[in-house]
N, C-alpha and C. Protein backbone atom coordinates (compact mmCIF):
# COMPACT_ATOMS: atom_id res chain seq x y z
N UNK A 1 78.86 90.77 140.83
CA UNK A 1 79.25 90.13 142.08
C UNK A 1 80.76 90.08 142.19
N UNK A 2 81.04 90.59 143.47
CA UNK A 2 82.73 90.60 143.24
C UNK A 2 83.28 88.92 143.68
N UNK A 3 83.84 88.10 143.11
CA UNK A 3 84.70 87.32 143.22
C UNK A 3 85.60 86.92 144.61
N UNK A 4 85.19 85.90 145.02
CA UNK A 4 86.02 86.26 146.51
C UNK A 4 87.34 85.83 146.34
N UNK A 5 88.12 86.07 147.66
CA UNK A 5 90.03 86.09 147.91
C UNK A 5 89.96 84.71 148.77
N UNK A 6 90.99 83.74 147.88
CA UNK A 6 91.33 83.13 148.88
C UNK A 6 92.94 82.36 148.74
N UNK A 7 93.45 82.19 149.75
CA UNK A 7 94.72 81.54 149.60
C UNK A 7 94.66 80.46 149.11
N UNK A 8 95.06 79.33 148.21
CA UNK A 8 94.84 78.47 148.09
C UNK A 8 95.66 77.45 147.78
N UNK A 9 96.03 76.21 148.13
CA UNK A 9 97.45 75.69 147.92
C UNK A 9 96.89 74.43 146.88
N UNK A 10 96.85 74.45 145.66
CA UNK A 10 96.07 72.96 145.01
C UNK A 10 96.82 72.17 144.94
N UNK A 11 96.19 71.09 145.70
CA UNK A 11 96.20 69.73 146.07
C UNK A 11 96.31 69.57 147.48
N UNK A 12 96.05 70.70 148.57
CA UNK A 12 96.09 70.83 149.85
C UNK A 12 94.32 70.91 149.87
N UNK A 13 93.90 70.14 151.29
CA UNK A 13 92.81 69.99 151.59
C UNK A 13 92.61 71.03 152.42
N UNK A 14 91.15 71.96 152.55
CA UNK A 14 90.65 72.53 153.44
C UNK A 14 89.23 72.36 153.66
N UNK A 15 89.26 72.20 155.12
CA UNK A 15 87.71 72.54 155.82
C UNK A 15 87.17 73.97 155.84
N UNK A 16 86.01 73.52 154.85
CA UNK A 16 84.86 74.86 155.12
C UNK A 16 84.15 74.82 155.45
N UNK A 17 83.52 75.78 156.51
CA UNK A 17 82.67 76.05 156.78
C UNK A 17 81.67 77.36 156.59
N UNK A 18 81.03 77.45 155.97
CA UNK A 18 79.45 78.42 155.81
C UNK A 18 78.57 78.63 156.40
N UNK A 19 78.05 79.65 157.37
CA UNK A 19 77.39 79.88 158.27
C UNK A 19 76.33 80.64 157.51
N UNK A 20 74.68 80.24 157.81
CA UNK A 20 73.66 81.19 157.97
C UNK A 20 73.87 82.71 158.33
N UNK A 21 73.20 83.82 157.78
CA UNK A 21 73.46 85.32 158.35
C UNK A 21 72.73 85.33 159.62
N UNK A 22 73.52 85.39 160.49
CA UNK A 22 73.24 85.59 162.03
C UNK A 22 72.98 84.40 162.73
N UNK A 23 73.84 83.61 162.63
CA UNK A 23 73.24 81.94 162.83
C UNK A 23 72.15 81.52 162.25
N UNK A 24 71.37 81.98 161.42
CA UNK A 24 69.82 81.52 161.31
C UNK A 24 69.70 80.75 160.21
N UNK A 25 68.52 80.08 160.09
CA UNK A 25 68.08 78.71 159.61
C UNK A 25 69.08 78.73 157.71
N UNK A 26 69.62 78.15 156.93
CA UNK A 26 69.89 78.12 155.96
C UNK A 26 69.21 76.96 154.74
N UNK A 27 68.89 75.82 155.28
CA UNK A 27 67.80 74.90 155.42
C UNK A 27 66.42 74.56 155.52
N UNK A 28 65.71 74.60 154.63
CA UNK A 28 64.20 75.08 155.55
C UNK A 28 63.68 73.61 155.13
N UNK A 29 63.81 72.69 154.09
CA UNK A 29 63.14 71.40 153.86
C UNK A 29 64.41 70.55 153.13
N UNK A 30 63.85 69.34 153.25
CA UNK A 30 64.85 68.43 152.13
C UNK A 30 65.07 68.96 150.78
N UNK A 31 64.06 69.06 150.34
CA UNK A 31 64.37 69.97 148.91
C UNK A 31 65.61 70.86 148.25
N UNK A 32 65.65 71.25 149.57
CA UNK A 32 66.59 72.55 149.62
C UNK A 32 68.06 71.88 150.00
N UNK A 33 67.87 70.56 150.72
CA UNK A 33 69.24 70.08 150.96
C UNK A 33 69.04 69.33 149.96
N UNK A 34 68.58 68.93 148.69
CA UNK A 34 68.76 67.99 147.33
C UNK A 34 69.28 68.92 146.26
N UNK A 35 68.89 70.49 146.73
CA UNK A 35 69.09 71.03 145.41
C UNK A 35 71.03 71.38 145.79
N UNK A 36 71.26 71.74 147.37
CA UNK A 36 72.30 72.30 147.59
C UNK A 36 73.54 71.43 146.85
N UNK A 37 73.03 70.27 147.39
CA UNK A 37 73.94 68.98 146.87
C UNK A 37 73.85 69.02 145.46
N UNK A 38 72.94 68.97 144.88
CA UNK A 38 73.57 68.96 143.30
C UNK A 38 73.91 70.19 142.44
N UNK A 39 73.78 71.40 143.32
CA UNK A 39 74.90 72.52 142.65
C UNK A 39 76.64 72.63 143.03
N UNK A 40 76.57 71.74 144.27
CA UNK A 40 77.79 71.27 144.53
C UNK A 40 78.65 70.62 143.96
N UNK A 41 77.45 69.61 143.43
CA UNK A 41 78.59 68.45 143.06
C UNK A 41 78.78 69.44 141.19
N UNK A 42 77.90 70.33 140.90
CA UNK A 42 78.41 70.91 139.60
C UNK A 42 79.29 71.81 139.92
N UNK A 43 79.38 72.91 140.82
CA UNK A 43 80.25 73.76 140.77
C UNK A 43 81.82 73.44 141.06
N UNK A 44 81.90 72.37 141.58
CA UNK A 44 82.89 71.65 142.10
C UNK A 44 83.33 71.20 140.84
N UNK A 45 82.98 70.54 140.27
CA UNK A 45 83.51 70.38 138.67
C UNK A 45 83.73 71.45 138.15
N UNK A 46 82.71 72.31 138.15
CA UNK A 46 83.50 73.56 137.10
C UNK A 46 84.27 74.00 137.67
N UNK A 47 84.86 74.43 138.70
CA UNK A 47 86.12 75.00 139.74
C UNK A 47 87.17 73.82 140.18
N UNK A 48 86.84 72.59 139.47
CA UNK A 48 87.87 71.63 139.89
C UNK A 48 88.41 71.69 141.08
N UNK A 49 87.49 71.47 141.82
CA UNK A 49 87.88 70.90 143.52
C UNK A 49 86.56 69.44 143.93
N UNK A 50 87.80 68.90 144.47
CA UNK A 50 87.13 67.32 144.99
C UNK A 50 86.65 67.56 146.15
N UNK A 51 85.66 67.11 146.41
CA UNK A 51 84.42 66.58 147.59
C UNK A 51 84.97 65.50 148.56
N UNK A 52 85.45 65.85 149.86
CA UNK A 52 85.81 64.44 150.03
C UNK A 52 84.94 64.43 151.05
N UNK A 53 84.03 65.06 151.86
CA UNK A 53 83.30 64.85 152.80
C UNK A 53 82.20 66.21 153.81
N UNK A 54 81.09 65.52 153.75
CA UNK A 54 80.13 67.20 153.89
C UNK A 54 79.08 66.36 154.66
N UNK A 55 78.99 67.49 155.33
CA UNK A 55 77.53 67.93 156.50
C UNK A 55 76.54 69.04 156.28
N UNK A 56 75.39 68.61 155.87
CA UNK A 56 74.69 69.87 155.88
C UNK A 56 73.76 70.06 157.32
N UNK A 57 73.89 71.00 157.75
CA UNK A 57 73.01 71.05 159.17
C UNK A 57 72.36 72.65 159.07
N UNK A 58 71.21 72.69 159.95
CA UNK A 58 70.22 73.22 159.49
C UNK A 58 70.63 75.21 159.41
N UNK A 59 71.80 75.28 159.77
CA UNK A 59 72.12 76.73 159.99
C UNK A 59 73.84 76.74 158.99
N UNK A 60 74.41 75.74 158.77
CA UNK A 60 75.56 76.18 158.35
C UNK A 60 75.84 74.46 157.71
N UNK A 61 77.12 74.25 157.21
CA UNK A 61 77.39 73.46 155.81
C UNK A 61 78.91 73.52 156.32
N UNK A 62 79.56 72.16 156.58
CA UNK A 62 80.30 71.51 156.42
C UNK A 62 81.22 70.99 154.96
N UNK A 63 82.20 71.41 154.96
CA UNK A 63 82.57 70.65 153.86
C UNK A 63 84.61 70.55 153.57
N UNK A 64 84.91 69.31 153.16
CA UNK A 64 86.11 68.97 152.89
C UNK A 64 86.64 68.87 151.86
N UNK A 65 87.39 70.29 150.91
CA UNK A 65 87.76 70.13 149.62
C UNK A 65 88.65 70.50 149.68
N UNK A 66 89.34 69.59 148.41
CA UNK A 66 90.83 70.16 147.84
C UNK A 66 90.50 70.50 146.34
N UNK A 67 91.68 72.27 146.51
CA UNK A 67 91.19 72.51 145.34
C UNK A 67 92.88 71.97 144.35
N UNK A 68 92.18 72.01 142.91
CA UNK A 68 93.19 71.56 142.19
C UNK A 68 93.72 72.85 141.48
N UNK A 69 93.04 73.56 141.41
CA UNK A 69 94.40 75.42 141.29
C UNK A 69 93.89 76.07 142.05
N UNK A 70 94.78 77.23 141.93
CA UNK A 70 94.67 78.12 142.93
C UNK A 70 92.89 78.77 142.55
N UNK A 71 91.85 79.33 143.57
CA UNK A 71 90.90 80.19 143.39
C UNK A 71 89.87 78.99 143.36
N UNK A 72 90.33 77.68 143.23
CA UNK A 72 88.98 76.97 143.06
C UNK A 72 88.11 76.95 144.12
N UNK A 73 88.22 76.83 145.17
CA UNK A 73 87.15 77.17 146.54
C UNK A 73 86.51 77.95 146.69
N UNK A 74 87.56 79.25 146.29
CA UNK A 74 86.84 80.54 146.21
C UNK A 74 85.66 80.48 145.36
N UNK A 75 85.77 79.70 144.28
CA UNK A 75 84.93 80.12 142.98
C UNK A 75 83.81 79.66 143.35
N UNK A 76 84.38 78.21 144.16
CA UNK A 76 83.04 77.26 144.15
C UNK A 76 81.94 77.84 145.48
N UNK A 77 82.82 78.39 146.38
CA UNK A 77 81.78 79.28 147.06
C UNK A 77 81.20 80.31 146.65
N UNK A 78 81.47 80.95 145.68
CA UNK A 78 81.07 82.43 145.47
C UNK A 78 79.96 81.72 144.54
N UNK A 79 79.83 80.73 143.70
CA UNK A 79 79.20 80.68 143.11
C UNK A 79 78.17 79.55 143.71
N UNK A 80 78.32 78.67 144.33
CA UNK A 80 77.49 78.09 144.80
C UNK A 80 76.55 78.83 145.97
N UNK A 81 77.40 79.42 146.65
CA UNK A 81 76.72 80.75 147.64
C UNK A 81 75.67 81.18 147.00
N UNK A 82 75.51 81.79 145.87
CA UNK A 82 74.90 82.66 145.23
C UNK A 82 73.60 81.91 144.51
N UNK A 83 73.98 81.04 143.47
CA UNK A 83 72.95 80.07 143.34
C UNK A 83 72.28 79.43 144.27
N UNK A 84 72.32 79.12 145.31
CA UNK A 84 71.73 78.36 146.59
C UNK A 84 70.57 79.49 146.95
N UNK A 85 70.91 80.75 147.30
CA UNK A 85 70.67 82.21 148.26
C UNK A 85 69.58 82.67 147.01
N UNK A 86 69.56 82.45 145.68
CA UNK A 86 68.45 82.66 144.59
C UNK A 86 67.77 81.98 144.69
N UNK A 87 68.07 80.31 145.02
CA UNK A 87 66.94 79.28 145.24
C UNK A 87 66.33 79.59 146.51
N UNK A 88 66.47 80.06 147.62
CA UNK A 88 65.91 80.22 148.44
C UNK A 88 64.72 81.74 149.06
N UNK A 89 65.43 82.23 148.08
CA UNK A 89 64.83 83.71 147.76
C UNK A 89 63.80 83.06 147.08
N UNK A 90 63.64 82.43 146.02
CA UNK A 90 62.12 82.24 145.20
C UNK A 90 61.44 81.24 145.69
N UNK A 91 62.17 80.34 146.64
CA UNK A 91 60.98 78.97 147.06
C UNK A 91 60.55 79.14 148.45
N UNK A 92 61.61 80.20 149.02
CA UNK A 92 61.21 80.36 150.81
C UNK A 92 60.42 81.83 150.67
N UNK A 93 60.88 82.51 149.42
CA UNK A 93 60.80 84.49 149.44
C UNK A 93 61.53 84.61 151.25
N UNK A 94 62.53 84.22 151.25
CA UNK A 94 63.49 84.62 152.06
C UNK A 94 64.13 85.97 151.42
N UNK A 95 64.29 86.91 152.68
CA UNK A 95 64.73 88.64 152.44
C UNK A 95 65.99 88.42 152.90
N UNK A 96 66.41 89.69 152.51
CA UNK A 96 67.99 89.98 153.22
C UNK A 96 69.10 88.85 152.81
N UNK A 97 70.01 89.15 153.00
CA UNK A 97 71.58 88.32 153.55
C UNK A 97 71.08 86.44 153.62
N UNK A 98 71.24 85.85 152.89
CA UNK A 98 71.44 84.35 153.30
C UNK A 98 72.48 84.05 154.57
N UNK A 99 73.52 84.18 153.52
CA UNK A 99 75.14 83.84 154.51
C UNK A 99 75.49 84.89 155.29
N UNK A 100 76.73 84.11 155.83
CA UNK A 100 77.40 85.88 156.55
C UNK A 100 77.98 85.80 155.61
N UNK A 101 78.92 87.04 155.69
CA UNK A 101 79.36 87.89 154.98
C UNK A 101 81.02 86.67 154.56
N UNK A 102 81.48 86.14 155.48
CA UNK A 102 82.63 85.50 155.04
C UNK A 102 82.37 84.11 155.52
N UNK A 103 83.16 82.89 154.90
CA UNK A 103 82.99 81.85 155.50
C UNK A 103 84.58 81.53 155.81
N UNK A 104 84.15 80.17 156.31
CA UNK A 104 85.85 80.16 157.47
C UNK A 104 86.56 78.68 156.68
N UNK A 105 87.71 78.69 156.33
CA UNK A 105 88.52 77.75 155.63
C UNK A 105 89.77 77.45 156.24
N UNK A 106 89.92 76.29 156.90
CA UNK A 106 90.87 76.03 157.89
C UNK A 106 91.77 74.72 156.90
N UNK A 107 93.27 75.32 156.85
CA UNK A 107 93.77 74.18 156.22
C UNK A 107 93.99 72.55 156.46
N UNK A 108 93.88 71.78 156.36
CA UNK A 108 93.68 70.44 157.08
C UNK A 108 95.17 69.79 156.81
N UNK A 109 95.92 69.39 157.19
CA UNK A 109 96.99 68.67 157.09
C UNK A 109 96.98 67.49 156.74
N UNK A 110 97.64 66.82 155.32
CA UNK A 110 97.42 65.50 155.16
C UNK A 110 97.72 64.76 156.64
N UNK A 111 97.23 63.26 156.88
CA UNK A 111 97.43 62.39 157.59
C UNK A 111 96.45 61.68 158.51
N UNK A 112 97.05 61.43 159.77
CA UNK A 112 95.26 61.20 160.76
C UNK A 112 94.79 62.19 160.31
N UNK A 113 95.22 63.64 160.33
CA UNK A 113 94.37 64.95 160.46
C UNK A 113 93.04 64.80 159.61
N UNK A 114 93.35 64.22 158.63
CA UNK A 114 92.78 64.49 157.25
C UNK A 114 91.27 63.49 157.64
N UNK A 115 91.56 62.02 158.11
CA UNK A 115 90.16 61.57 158.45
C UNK A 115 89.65 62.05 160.08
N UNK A 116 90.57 62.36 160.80
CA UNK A 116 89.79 63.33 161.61
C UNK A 116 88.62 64.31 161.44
N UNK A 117 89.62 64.83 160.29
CA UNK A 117 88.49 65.95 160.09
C UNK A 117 87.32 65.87 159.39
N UNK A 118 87.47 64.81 158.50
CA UNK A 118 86.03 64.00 157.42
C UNK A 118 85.05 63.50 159.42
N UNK A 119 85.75 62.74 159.99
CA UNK A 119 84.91 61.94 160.88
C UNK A 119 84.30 63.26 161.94
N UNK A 120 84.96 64.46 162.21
CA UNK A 120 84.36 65.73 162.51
C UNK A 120 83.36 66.42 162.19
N UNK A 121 83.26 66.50 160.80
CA UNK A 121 82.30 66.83 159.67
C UNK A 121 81.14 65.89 160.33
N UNK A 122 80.98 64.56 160.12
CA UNK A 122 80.21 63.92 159.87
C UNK A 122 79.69 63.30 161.41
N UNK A 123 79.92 63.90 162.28
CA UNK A 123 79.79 63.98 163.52
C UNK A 123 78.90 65.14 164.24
N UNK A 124 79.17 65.71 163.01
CA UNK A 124 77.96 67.09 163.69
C UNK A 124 76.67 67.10 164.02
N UNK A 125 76.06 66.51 162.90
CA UNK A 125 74.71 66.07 163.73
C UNK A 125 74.72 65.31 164.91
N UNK A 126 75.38 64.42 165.80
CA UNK A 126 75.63 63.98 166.80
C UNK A 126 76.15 65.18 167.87
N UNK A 127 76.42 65.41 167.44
CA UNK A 127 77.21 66.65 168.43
C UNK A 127 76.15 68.05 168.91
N UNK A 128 75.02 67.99 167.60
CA UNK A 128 74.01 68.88 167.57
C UNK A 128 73.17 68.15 168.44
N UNK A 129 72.68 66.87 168.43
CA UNK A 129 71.63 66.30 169.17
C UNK A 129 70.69 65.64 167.93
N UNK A 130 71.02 65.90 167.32
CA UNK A 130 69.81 65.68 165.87
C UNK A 130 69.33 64.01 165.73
N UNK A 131 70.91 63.48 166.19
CA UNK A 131 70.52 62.01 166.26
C UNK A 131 71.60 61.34 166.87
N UNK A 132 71.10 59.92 167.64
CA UNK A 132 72.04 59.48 168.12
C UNK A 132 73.71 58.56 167.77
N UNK A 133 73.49 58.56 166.15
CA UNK A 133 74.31 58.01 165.86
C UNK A 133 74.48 58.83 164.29
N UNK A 134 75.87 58.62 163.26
CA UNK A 134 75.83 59.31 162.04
C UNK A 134 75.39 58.93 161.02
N UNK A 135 75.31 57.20 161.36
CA UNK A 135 73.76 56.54 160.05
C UNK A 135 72.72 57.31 159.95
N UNK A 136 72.09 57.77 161.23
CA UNK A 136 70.82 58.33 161.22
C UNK A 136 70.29 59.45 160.73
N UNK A 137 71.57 59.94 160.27
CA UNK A 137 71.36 61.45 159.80
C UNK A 137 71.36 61.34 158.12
N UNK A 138 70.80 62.16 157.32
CA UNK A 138 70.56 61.72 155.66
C UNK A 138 71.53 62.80 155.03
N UNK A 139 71.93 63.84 155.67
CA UNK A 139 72.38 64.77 154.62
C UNK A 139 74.53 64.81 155.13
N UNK A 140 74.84 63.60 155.08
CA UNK A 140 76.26 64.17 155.31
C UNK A 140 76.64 62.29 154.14
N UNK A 141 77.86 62.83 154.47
CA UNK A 141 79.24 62.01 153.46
C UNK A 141 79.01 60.60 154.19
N UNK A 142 78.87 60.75 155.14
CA UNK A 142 79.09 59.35 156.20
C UNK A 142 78.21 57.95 155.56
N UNK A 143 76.87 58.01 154.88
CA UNK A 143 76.41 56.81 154.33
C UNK A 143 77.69 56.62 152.93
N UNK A 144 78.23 57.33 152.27
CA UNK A 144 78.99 56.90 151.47
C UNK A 144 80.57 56.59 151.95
N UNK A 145 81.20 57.22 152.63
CA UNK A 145 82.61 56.76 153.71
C UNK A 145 82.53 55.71 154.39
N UNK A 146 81.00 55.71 154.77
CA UNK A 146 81.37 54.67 156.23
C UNK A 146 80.75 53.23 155.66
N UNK A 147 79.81 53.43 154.61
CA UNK A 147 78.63 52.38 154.76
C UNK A 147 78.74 51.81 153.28
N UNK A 148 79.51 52.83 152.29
CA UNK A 148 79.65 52.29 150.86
C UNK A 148 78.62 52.69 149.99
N UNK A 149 77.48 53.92 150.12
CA UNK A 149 76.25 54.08 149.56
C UNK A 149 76.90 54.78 148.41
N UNK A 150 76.69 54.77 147.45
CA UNK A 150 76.85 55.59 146.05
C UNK A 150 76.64 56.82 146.46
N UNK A 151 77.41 57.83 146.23
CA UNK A 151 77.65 59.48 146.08
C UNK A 151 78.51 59.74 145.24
N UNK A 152 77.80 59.97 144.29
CA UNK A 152 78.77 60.75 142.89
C UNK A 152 79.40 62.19 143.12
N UNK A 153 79.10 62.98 144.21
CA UNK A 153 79.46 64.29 144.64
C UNK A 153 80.86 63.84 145.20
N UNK A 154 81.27 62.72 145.84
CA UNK A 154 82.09 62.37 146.76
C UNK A 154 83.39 62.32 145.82
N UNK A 155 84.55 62.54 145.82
CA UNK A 155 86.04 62.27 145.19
C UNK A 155 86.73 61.56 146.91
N UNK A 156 87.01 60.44 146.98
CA UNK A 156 88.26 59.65 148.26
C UNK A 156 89.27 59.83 147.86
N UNK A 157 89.57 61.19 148.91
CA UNK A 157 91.28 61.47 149.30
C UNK A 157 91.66 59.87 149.21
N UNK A 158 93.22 60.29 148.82
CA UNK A 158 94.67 59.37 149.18
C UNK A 158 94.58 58.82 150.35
N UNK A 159 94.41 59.20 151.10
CA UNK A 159 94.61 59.06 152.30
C UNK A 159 93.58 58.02 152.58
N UNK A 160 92.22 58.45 152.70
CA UNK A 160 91.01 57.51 152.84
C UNK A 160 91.04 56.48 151.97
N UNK A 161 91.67 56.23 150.91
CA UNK A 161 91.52 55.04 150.39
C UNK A 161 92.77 54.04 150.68
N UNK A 162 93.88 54.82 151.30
CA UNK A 162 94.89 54.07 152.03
C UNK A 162 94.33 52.93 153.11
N UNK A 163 93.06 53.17 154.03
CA UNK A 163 92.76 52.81 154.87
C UNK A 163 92.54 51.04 154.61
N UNK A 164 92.70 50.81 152.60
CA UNK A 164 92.29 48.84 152.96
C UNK A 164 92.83 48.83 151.12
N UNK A 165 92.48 47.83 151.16
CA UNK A 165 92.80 47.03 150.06
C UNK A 165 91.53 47.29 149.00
N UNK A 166 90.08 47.09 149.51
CA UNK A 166 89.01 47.33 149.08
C UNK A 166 88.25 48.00 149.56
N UNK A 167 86.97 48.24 148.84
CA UNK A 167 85.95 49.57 149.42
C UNK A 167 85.40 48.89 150.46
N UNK A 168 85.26 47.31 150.98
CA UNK A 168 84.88 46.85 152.38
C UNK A 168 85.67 47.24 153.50
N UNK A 169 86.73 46.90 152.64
CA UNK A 169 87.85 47.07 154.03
C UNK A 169 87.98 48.54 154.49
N UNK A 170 88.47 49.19 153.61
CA UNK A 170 88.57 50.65 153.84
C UNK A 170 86.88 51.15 154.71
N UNK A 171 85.94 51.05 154.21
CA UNK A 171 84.73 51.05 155.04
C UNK A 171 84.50 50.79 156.76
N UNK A 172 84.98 49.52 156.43
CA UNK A 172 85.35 49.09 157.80
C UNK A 172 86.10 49.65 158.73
N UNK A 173 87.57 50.18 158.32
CA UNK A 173 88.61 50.71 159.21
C UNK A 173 88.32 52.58 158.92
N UNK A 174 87.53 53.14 158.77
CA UNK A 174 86.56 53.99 158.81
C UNK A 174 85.77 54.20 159.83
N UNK A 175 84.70 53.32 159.47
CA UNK A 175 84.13 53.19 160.75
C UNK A 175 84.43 52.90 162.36
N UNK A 176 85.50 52.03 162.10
CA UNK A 176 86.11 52.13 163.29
C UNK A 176 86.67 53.52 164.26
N UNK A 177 86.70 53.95 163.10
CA UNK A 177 87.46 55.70 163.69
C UNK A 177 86.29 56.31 164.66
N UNK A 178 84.95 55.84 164.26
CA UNK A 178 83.89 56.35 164.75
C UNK A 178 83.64 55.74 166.36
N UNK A 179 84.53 55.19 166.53
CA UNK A 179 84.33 54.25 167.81
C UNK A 179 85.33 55.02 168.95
N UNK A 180 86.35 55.62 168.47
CA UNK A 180 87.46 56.11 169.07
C UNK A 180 86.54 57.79 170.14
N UNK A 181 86.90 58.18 170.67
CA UNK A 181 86.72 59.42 171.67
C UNK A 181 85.97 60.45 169.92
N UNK A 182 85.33 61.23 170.35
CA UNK A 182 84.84 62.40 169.56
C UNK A 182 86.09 62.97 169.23
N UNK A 183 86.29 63.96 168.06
CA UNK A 183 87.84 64.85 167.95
C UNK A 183 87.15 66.10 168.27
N UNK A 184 88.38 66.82 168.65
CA UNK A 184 87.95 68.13 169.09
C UNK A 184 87.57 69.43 167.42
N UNK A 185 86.81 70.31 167.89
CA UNK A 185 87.16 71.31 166.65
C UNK A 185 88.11 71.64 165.86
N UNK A 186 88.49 71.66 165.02
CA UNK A 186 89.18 72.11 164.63
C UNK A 186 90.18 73.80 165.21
N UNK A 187 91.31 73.94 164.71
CA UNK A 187 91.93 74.64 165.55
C UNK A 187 91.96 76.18 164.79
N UNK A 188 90.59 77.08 165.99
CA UNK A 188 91.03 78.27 165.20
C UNK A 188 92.10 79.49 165.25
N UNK A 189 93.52 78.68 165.37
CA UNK A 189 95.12 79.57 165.35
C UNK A 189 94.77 79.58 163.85
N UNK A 190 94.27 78.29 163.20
CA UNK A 190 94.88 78.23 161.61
C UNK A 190 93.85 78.31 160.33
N UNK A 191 92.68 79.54 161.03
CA UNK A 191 91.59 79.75 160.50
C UNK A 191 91.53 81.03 159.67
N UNK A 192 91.35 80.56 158.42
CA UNK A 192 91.44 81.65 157.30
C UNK A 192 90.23 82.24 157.47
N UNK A 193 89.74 83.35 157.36
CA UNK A 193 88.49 84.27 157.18
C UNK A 193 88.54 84.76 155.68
N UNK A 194 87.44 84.20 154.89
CA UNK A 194 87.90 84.12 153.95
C UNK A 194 86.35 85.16 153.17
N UNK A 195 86.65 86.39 151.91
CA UNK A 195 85.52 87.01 151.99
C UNK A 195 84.14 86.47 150.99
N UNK A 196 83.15 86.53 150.99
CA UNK A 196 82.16 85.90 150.54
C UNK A 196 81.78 86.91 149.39
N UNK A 197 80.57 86.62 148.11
CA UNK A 197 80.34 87.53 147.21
C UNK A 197 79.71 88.70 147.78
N UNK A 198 78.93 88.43 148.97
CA UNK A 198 78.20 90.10 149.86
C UNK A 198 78.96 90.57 150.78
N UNK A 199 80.68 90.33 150.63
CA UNK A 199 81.54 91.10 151.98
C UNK A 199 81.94 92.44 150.55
């Protein structure tokens, strides 16, 4: 498997995103979103990049990491890509291509930007229709950011823990963000195309 390319600035945060091959389903049961999550939270350790906030939705995967050297994103996609796309080959006998061919890594700028873009993430199912609010949804960061639920996958940016004194407070002025107007997409001027292990 060739190793994918990516720019990488460690200790700079980027949004990724992973798309299904051809938009199509990547998701087929909970199972499959229990197993995704805990090759995450391993590969992420072995590639030393922190978790600070993820959406899984039923065609593509959200996620907010900083890597701590250079290639760690890369790694952790190429290899989590791959392990995921085997699990689904033997429990779905899914054919062909999982992913597309590249996924998209947009650099995030410390500051508002930075919980913008966690409260973006975790907004998607709302934005999809899936549910009316981001409690309601089971597979994103938001019960542990917003609500305080234990996620050991999770590492809190600088930034997010700036938000209080304690994990109530910070919780609180969190959630509040959720009250403010929706944020827009992210901006693709500053969107890396980045290549996957089947480009």
């Amino acid at each position: 498997m060739r190793r994918p390319t990516c720019s990488e600035i460690p200790g700079h945060p980027l949004h990724v995103i992973q798309r299904g091959r051809l938009r199509s389903a990547c998701f087929f049961d909970d199972d499959d979103c229990i197993a995704y999550l805990d090759w995450l939270a391993s590969y992420a350790a072995r590639f030393a990049c922190w978790v600070h906030a993820y959406a899984l939705m039923g065609n593509h995967v959200h996620l907010l990491l900083t890597p701590s050297r250079p290639g760690s994103v890369a790694g952790l996609m190429g290899a989590l890509g791959e392990r995921y796309a085997r699990h689904v080959l033997a429990t779905h006998n899914h054919v062909g291509a999982l992913w597309e061919d590249r996924y998209e890594a947009v650099p995030v700028h410390v500051g508002r930007y930075l919980l913008s873009c966690m409260r973006y993430i975790e907004l998607n199912p709302v934005r999809a229709s899936l549910v009316a609010s981001p409690e309601q949804y089971r597979w994103s960061s938001f019960h542990a950011n917003a609500l305080g639920q234990q996620d050991p996958l999770l590492m809190p940016h600088g930034f997010y823990c700036a938000l209080g004194r304690d994990a109530e407070s910070r919780q609180a002025a969190y959630r509040a963000l959720f009250r403010m107007q929706a944020p827009a997409a992210p901006s693709r001027r500053t969107k890396v195309r980045v290549p996957t292990a089947n480009s």
